[in-house]
Protein backbone atom coordinates (compact mmCIF):
# COMPACT_ATOMS: atom_id res chain seq x y z
CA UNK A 1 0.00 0.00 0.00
CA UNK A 2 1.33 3.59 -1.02
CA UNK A 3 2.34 5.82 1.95
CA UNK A 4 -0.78 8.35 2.85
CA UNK A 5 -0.83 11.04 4.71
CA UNK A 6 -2.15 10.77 8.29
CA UNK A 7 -5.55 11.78 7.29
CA UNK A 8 -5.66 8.92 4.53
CA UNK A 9 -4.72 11.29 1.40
CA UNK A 10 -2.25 10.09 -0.79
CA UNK A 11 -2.27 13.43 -2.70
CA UNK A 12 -1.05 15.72 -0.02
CA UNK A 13 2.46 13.65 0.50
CA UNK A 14 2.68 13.67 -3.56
CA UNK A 15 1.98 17.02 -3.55
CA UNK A 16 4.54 17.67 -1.37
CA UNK A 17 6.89 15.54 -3.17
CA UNK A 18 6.44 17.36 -6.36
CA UNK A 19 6.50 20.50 -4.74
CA UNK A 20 9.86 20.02 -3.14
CA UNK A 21 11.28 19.20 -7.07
CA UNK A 22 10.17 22.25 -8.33
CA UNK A 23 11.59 23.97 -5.33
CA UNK A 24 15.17 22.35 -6.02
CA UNK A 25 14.69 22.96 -10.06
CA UNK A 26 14.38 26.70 -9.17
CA UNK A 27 17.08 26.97 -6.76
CA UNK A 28 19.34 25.43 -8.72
CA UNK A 29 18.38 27.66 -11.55
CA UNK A 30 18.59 30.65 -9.25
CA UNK A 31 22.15 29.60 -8.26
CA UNK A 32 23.38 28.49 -11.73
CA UNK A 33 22.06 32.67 -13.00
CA UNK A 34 24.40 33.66 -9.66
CA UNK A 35 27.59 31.00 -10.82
CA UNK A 36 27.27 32.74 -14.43
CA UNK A 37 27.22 36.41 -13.68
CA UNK A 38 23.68 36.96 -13.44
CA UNK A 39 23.37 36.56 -17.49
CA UNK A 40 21.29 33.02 -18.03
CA UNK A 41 17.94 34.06 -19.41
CA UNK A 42 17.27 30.15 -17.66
CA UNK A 43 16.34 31.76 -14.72
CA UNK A 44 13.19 33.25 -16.42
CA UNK A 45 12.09 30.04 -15.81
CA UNK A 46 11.62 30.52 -12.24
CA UNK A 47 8.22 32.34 -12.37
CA UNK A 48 6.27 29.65 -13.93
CA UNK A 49 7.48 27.00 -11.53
CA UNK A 50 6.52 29.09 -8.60
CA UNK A 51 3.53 29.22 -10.15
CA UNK A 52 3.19 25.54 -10.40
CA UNK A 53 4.98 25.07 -6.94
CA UNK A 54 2.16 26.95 -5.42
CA UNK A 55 -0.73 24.85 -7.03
CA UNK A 56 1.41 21.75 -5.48
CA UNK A 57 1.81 22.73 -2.38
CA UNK A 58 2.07 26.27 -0.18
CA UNK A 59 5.32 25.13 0.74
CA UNK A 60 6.76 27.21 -2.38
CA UNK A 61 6.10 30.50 -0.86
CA UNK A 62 9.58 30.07 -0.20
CA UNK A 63 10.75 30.82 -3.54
CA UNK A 64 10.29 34.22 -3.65
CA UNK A 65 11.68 34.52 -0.40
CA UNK A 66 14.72 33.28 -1.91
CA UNK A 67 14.70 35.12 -4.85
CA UNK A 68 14.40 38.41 -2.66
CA UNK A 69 17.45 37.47 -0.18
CA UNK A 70 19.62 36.87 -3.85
CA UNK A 71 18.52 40.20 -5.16
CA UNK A 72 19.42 41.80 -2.41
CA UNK A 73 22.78 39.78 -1.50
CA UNK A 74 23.53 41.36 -5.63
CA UNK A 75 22.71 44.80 -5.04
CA UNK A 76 25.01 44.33 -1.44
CA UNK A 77 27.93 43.22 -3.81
CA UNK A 78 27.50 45.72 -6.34
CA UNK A 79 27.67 48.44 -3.82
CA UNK A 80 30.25 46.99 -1.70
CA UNK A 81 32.15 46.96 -5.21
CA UNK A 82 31.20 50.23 -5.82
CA UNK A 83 33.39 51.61 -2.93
């Protein structure tokens, strides 16, 4: 028998599941952009796997939570660079 969740629902551990691949698809997108100079139009891809990370799961509210602490970790090194 598949594993459930403790209220019987299969979907809501696959859900989760899925949702945590998305996750690691867009952070490793988000850190490949970083590894290349920010240049990879790849990491336009990040928006529509949110997208589908939220209708997975909530978990994925964590993406742009990570996208904000990268933009602002670039504009720190561009202005510590600037000095």
């Amino acid at each position: 028998m598949p594993p459930t969740a403790p209220d019987g629902r299969l979907h809501g551990i696959v859900g989760l599941g899925a949702a945590l691949v998305v996750l690691a698809a867009c952070a490793w997108l988000l850190v490949r952009d970083r590894a290349r100079g920010e240049r990879s139009r790849a990491v336009l891809i990040v928006m529509p796997l949110t997208a589908l990370a939220v209708n997975l799961h909530l978990y994925a509210i964590f993406v742009p939570m990570a996208v904000a602490l990268l933009a602002a970790g670039a504009v720190w090194e561009r202005f510590m660079v600037a000095e």
